[in-house]
PDB file of N, CA and C in Angstrom:
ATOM      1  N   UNK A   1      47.931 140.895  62.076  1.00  0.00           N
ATOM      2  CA  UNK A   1      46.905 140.704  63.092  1.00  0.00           C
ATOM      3  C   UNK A   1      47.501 139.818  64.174  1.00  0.00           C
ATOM      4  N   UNK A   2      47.393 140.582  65.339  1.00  0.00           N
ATOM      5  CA  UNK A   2      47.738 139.700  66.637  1.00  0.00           C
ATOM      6  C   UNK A   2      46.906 138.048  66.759  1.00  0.00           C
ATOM      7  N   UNK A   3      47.534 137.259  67.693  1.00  0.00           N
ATOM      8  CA  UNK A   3      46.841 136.495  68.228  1.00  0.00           C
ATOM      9  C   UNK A   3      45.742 136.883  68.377  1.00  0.00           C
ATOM     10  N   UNK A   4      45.267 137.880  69.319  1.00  0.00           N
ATOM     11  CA  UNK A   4      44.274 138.029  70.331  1.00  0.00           C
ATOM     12  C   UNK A   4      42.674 138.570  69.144  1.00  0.00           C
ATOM     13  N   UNK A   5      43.828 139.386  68.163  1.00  0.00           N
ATOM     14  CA  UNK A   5      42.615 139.499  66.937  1.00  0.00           C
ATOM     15  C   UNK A   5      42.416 138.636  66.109  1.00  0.00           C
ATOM     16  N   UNK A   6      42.845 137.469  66.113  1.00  0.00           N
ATOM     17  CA  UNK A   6      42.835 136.698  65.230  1.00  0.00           C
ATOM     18  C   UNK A   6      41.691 135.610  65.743  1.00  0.00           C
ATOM     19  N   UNK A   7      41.549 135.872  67.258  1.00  0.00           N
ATOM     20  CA  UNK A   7      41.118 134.725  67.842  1.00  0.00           C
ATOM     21  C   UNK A   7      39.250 135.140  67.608  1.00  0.00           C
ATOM     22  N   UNK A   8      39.386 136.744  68.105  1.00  0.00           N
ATOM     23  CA  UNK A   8      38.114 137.155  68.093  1.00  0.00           C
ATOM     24  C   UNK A   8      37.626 137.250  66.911  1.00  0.00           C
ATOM     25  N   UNK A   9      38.481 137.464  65.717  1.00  0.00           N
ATOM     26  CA  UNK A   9      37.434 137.321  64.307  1.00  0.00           C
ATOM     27  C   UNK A   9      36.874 136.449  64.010  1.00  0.00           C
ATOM     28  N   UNK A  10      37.493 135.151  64.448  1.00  0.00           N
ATOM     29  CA  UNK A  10      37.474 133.453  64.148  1.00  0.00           C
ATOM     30  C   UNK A  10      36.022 133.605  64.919  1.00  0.00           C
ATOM     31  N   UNK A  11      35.951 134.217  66.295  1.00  0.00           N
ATOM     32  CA  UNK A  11      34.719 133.435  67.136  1.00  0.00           C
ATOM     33  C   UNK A  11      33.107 134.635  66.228  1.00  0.00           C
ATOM     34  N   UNK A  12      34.163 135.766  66.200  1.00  0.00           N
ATOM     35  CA  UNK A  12      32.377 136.686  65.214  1.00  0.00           C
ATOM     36  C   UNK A  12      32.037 135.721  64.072  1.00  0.00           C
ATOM     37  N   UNK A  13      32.946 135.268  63.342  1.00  0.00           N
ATOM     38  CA  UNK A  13      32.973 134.374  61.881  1.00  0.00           C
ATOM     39  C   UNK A  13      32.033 133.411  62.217  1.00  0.00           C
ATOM     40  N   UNK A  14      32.538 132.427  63.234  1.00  0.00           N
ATOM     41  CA  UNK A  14      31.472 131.507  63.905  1.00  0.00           C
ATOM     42  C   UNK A  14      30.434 131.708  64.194  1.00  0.00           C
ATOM     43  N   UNK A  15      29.577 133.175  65.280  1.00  0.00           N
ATOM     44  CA  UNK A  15      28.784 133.328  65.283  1.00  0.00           C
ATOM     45  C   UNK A  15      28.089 133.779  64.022  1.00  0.00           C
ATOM     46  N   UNK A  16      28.641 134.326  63.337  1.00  0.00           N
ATOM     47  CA  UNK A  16      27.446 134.748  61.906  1.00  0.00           C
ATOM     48  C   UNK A  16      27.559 133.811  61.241  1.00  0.00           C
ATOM     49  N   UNK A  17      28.265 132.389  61.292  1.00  0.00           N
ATOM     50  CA  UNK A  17      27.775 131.259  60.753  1.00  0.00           C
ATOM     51  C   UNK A  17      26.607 130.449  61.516  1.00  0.00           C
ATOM     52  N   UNK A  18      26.702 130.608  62.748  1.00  0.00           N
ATOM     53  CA  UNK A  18      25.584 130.044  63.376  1.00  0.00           C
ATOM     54  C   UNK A  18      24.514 130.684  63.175  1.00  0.00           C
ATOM     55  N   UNK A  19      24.120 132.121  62.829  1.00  0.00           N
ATOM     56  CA  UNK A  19      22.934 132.981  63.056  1.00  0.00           C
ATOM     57  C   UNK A  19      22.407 132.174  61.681  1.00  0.00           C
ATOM     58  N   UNK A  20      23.624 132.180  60.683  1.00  0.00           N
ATOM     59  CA  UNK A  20      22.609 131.623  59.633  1.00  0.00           C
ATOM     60  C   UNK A  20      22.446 130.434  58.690  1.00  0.00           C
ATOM     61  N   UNK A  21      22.599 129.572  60.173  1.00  0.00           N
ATOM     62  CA  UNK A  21      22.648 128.054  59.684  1.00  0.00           C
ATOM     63  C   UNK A  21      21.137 127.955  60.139  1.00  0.00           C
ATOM     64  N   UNK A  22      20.420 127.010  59.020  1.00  0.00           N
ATOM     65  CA  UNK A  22      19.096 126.628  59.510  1.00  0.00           C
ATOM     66  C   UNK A  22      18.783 124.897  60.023  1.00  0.00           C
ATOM     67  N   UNK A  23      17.635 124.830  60.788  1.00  0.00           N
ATOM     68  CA  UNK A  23      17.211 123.431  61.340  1.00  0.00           C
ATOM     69  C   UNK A  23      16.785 122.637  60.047  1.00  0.00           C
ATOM     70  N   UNK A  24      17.018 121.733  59.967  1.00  0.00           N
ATOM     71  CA  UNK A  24      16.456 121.039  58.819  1.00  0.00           C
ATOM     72  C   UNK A  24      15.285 120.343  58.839  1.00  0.00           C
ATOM     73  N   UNK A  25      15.196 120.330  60.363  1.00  0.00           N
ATOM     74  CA  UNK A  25      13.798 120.049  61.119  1.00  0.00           C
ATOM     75  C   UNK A  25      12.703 120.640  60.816  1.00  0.00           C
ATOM     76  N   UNK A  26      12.964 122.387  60.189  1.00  0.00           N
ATOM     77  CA  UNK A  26      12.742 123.313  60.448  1.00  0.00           C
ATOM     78  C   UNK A  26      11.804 124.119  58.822  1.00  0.00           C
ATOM     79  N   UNK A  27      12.498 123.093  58.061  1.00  0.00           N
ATOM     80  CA  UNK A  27      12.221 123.176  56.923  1.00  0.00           C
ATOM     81  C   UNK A  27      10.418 123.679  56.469  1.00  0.00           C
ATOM     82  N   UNK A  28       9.978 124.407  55.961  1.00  0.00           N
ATOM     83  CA  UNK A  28       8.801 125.109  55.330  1.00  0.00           C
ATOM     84  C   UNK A  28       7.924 123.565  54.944  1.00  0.00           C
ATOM     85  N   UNK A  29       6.919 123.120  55.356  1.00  0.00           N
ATOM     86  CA  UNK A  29       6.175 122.052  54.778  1.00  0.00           C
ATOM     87  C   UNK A  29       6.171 122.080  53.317  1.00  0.00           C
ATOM     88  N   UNK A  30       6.005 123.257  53.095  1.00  0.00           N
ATOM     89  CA  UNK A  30       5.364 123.501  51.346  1.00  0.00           C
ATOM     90  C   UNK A  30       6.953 122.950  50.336  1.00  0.00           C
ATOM     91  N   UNK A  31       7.770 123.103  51.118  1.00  0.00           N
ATOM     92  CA  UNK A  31       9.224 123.009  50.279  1.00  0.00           C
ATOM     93  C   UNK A  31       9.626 121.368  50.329  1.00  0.00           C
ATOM     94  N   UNK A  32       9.183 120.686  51.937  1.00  0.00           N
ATOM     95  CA  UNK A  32       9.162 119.644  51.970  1.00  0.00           C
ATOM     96  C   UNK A  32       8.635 118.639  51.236  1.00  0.00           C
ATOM     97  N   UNK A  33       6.825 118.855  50.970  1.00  0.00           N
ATOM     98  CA  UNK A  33       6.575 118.609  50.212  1.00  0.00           C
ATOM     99  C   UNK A  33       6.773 118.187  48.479  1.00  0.00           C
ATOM    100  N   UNK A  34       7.209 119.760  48.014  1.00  0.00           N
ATOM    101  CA  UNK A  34       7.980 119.416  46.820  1.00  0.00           C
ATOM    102  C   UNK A  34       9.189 118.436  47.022  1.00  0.00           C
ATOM    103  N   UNK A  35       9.811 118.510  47.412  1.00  0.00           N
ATOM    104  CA  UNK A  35      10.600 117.477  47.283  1.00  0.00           C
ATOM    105  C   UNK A  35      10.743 116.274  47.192  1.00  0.00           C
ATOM    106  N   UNK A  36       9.380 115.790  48.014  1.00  0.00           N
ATOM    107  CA  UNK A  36       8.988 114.605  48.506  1.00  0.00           C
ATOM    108  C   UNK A  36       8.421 113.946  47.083  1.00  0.00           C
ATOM    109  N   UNK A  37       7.387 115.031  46.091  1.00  0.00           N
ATOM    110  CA  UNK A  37       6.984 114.776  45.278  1.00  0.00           C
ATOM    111  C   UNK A  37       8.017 114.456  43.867  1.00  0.00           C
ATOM    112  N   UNK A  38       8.920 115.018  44.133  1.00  0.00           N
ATOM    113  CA  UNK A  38      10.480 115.036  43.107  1.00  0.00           C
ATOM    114  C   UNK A  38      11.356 113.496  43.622  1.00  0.00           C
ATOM    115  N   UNK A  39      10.639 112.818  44.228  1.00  0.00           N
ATOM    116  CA  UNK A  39      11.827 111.836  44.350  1.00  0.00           C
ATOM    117  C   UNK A  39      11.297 110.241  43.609  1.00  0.00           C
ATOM    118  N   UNK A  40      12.654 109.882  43.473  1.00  0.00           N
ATOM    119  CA  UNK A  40      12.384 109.420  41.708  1.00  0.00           C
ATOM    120  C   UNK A  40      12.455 107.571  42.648  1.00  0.00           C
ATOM    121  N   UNK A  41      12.300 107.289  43.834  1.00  0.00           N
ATOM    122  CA  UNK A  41      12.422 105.944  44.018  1.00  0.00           C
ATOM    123  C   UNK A  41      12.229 105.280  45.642  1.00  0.00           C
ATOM    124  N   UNK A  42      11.572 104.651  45.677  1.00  0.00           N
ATOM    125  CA  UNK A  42      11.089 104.398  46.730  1.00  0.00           C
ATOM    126  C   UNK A  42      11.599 104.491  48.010  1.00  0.00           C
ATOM    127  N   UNK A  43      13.051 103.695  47.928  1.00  0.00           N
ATOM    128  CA  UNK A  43      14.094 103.654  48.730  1.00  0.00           C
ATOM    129  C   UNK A  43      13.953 105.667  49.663  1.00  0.00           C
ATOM    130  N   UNK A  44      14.103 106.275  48.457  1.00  0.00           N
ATOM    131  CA  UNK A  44      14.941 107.562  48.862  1.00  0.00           C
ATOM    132  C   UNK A  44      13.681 108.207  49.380  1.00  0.00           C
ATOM    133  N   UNK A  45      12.175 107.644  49.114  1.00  0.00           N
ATOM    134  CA  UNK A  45      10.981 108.188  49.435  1.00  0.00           C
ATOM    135  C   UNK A  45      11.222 107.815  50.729  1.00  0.00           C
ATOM    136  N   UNK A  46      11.558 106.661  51.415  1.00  0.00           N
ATOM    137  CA  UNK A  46      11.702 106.004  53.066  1.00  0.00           C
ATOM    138  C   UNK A  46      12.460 106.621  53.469  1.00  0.00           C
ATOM    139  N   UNK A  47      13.656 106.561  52.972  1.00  0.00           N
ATOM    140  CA  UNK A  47      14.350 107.943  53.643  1.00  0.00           C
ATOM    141  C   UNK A  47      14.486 108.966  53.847  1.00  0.00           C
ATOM    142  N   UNK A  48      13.404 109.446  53.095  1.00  0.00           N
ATOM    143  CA  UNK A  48      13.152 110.728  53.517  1.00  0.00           C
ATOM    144  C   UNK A  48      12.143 110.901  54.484  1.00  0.00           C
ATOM    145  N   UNK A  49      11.159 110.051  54.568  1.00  0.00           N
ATOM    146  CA  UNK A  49      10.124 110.314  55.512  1.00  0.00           C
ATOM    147  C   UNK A  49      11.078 109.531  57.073  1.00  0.00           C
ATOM    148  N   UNK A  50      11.991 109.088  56.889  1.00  0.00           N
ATOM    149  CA  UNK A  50      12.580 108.853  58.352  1.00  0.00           C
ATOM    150  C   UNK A  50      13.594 109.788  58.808  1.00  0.00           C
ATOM    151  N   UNK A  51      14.026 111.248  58.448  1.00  0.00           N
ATOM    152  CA  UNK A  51      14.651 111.996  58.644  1.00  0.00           C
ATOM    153  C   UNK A  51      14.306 112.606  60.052  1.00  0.00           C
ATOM    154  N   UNK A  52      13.046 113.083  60.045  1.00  0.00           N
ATOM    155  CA  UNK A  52      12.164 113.666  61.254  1.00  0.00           C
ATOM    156  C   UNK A  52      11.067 113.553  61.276  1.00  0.00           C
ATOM    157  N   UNK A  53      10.359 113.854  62.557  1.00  0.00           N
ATOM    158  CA  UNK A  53       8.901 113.902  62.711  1.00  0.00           C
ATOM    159  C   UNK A  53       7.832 114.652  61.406  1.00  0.00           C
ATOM    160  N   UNK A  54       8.515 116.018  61.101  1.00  0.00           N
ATOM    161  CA  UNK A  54       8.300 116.603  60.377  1.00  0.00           C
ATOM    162  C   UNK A  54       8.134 116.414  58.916  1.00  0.00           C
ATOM    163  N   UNK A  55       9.250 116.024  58.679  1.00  0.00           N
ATOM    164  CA  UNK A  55       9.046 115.562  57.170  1.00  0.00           C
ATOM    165  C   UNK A  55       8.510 114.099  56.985  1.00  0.00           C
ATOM    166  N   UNK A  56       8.662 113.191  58.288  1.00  0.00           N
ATOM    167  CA  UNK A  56       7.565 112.598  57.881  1.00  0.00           C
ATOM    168  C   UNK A  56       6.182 112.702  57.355  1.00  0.00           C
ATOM    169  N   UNK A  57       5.550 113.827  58.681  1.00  0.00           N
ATOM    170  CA  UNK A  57       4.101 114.506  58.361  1.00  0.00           C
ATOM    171  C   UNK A  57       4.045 115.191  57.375  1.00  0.00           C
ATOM    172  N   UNK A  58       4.817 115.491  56.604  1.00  0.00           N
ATOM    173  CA  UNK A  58       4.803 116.379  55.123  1.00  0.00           C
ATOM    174  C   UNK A  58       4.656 115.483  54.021  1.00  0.00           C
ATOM    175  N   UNK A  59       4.908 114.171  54.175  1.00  0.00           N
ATOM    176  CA  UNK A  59       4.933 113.398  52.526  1.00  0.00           C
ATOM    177  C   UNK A  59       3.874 111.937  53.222  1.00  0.00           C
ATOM    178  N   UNK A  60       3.298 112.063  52.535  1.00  0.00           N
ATOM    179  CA  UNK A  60       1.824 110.796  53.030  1.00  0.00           C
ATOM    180  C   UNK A  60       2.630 109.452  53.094  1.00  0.00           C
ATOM    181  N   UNK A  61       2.013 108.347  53.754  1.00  0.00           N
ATOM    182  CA  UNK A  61       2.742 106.883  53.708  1.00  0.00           C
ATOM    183  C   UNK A  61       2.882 106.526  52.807  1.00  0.00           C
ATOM    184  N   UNK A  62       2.208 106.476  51.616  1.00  0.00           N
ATOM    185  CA  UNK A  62       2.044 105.995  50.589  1.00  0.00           C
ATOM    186  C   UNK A  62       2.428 107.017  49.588  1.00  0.00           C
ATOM    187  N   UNK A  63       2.972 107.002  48.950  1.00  0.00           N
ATOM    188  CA  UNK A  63       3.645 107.904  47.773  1.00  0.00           C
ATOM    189  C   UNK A  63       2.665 107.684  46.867  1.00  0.00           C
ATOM    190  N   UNK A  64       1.897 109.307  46.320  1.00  0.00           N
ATOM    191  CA  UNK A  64       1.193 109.455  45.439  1.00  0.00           C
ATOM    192  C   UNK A  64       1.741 108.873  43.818  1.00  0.00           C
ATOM    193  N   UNK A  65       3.033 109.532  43.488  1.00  0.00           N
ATOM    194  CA  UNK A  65       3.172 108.811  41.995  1.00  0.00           C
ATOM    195  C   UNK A  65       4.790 108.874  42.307  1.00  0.00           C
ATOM    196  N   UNK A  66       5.406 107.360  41.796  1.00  0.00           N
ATOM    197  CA  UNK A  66       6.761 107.082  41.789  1.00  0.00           C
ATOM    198  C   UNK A  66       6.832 106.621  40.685  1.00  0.00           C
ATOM    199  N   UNK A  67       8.058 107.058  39.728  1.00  0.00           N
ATOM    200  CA  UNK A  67       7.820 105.851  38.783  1.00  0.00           C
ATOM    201  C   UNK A  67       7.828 104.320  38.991  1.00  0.00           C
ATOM    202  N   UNK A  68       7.383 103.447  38.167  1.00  0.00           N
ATOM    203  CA  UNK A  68       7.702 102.068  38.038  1.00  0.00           C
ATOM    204  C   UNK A  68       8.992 101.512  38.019  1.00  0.00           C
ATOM    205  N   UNK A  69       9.262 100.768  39.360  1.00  0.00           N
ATOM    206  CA  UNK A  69      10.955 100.331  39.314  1.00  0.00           C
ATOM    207  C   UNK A  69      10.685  98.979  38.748  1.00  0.00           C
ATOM    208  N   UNK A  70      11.957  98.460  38.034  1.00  0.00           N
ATOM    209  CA  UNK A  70      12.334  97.324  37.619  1.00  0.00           C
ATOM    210  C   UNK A  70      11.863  95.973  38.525  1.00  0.00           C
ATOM    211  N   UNK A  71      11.822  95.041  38.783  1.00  0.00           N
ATOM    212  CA  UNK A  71      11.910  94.307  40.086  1.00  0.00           C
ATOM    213  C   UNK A  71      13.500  93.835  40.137  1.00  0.00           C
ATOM    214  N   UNK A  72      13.484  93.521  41.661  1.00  0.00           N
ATOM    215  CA  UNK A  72      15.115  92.732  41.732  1.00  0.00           C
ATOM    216  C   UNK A  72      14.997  91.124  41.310  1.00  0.00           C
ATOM    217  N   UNK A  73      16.174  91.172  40.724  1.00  0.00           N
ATOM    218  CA  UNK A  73      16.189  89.802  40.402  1.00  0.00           C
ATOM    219  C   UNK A  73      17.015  88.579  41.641  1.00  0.00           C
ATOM    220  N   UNK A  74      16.733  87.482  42.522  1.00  0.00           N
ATOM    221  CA  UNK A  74      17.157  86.440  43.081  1.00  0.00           C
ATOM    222  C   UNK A  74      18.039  86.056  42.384  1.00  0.00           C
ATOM    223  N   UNK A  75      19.633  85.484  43.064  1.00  0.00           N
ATOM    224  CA  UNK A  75      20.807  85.098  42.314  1.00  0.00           C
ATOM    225  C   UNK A  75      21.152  84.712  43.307  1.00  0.00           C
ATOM    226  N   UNK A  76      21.679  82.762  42.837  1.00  0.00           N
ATOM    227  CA  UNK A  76      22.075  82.266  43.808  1.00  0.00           C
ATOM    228  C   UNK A  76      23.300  82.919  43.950  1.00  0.00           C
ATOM    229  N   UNK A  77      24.328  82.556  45.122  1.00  0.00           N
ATOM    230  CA  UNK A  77      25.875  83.034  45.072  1.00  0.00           C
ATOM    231  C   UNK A  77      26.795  81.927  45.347  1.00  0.00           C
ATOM    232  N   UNK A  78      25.972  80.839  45.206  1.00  0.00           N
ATOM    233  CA  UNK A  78      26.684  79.677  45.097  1.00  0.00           C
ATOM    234  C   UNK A  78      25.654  78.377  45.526  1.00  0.00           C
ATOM    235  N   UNK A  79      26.009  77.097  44.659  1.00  0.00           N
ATOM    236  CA  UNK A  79      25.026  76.367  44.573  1.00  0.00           C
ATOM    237  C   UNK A  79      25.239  75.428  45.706  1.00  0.00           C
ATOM    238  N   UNK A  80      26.044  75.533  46.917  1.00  0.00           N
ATOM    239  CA  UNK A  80      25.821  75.050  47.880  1.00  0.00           C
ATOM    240  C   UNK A  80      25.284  75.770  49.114  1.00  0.00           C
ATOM    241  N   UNK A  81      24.686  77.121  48.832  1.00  0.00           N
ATOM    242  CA  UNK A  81      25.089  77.810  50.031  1.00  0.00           C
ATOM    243  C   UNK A  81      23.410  78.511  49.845  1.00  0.00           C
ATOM    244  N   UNK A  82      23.638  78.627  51.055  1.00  0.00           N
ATOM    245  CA  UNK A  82      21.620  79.483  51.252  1.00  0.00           C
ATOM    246  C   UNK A  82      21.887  80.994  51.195  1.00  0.00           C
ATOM    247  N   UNK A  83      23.076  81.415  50.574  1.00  0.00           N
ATOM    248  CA  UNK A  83      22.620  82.474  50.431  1.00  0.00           C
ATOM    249  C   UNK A  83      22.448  83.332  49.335  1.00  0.00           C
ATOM    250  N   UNK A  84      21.679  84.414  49.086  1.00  0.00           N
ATOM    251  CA  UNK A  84      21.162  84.432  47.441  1.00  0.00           C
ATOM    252  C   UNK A  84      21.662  86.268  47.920  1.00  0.00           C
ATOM    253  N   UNK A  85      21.750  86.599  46.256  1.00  0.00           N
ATOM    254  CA  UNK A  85      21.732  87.975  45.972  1.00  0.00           C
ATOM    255  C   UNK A  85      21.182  88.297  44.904  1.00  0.00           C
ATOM    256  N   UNK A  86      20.236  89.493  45.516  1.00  0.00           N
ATOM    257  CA  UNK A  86      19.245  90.360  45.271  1.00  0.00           C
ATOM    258  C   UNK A  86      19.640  91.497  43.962  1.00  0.00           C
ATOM    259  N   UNK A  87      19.778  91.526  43.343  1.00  0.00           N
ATOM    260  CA  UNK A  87      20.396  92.810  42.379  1.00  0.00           C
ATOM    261  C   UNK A  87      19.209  93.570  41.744  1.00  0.00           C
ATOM    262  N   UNK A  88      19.743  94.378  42.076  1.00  0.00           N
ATOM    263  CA  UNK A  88      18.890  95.622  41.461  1.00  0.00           C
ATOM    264  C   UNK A  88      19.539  96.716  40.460  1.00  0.00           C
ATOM    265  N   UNK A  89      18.233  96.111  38.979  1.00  0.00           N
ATOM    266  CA  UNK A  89      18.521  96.593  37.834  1.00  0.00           C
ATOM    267  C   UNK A  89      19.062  98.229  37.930  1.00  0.00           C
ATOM    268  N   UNK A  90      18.129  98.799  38.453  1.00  0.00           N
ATOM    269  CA  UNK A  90      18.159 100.360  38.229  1.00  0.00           C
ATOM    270  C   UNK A  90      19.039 100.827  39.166  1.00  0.00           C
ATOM    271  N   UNK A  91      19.832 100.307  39.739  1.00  0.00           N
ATOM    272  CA  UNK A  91      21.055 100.815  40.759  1.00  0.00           C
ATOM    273  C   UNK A  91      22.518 100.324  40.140  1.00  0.00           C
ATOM    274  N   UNK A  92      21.701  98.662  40.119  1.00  0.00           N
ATOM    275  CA  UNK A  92      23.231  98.395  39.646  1.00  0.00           C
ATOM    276  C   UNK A  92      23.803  97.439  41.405  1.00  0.00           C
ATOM    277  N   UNK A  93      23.112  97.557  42.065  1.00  0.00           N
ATOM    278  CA  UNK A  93      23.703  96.998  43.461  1.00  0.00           C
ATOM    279  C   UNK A  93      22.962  95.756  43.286  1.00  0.00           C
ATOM    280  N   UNK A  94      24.370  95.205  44.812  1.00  0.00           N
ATOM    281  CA  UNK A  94      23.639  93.879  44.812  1.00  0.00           C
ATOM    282  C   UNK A  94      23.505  93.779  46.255  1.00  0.00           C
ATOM    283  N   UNK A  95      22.718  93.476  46.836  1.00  0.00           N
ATOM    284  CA  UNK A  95      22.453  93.107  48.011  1.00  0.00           C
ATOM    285  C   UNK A  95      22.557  92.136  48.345  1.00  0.00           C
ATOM    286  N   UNK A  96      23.695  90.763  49.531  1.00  0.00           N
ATOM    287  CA  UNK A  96      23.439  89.959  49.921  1.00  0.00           C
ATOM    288  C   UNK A  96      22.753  89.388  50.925  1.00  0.00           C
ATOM    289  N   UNK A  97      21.726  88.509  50.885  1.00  0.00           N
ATOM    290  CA  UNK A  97      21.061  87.728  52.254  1.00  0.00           C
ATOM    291  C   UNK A  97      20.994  86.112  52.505  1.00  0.00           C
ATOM    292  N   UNK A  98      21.298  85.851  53.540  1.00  0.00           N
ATOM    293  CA  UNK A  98      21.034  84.471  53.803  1.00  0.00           C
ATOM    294  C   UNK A  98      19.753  84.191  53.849  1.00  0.00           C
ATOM    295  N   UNK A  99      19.199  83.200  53.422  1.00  0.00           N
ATOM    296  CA  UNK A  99      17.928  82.619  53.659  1.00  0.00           C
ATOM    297  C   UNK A  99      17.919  81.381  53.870  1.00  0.00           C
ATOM    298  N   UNK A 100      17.883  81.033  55.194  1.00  0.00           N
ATOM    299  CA  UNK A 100      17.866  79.397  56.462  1.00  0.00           C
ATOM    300  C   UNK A 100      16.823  78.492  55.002  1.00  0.00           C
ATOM    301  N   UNK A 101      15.574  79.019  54.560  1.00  0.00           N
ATOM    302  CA  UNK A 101      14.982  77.970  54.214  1.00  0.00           C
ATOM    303  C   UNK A 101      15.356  77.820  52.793  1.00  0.00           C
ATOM    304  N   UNK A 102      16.288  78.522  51.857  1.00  0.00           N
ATOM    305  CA  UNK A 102      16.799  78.237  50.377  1.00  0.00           C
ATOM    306  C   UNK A 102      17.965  76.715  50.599  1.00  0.00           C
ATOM    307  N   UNK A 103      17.422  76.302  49.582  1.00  0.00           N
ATOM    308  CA  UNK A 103      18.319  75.182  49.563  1.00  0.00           C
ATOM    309  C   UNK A 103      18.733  74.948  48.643  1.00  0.00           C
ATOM    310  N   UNK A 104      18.951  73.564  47.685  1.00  0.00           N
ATOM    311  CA  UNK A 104      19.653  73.074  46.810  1.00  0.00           C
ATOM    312  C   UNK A 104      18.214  72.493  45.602  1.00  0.00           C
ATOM    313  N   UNK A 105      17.619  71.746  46.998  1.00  0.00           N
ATOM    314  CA  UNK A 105      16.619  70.967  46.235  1.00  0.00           C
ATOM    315  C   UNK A 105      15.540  72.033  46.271  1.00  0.00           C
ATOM    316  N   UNK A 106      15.408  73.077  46.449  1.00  0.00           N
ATOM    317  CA  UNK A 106      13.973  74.202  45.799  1.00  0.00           C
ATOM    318  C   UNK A 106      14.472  75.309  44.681  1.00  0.00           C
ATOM    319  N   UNK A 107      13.564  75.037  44.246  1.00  0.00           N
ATOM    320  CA  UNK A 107      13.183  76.403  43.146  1.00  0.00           C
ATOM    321  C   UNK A 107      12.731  77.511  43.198  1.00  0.00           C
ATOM    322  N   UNK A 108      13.046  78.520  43.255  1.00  0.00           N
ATOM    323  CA  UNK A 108      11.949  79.920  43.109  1.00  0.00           C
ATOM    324  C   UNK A 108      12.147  80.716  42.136  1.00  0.00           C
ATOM    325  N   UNK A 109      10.748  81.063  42.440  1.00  0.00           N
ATOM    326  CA  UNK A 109      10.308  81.931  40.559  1.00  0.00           C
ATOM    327  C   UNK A 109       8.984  82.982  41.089  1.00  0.00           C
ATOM    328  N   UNK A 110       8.764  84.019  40.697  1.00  0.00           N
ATOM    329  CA  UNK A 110       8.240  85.091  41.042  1.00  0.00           C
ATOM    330  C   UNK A 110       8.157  86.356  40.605  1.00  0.00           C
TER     331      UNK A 110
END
């Protein structure tokens, strides 16, 4: 195959990949839905309703049934320093944050 055919199969290839690529925007409510209802954690529930307009309006603010997550547990990361990490059982991550008002001389429990 010449150049010149090589070039034009490449661009038909492309177009019948474009004819049948879909919007994700675009997505069937009813399918959205399920999905929305299949997701196993809060986090991934927010992210999904911030994808688009659309799938926002497909899954309510409030998530009908999620299971029960663990809570995160507060961990200092050092006993001079204001800043604490967050770990989360059911991930396994740890999240770090400063907090201006943690100190030395307070306690928290919660």
């Amino acid at each position: 195959m010449g150049p010149t055919q090589n070039t034009s199969h490449h661009q038909s290839h492309s177009s019948q990949l474009m004819s049948n690529s879909v919007d994700w925007a675009d997505l069937p409510p009813e399918l959205l839905q399920t999905i929305a209802a299949n997701l196993q954690t809060l986090a991934d529930y927010i992210r999904f309703r911030a994808v688009c307009q659309n799938w926002r309006l497909a899954a309510p603010i409030t998530p009908r049934q999620l299971p029960r997550e663990f809570p995160w547990l507060m961990l200092p990361l050092s006993r001079s320093s204001n800043r604490r990490g967050f770990f989360n059982p059911l991930t396994g991550n740890l999240h770090r944050l400063t907090l201006p008002e943690a100190s030395q001389s307070r306690r928290t429990a919660g």
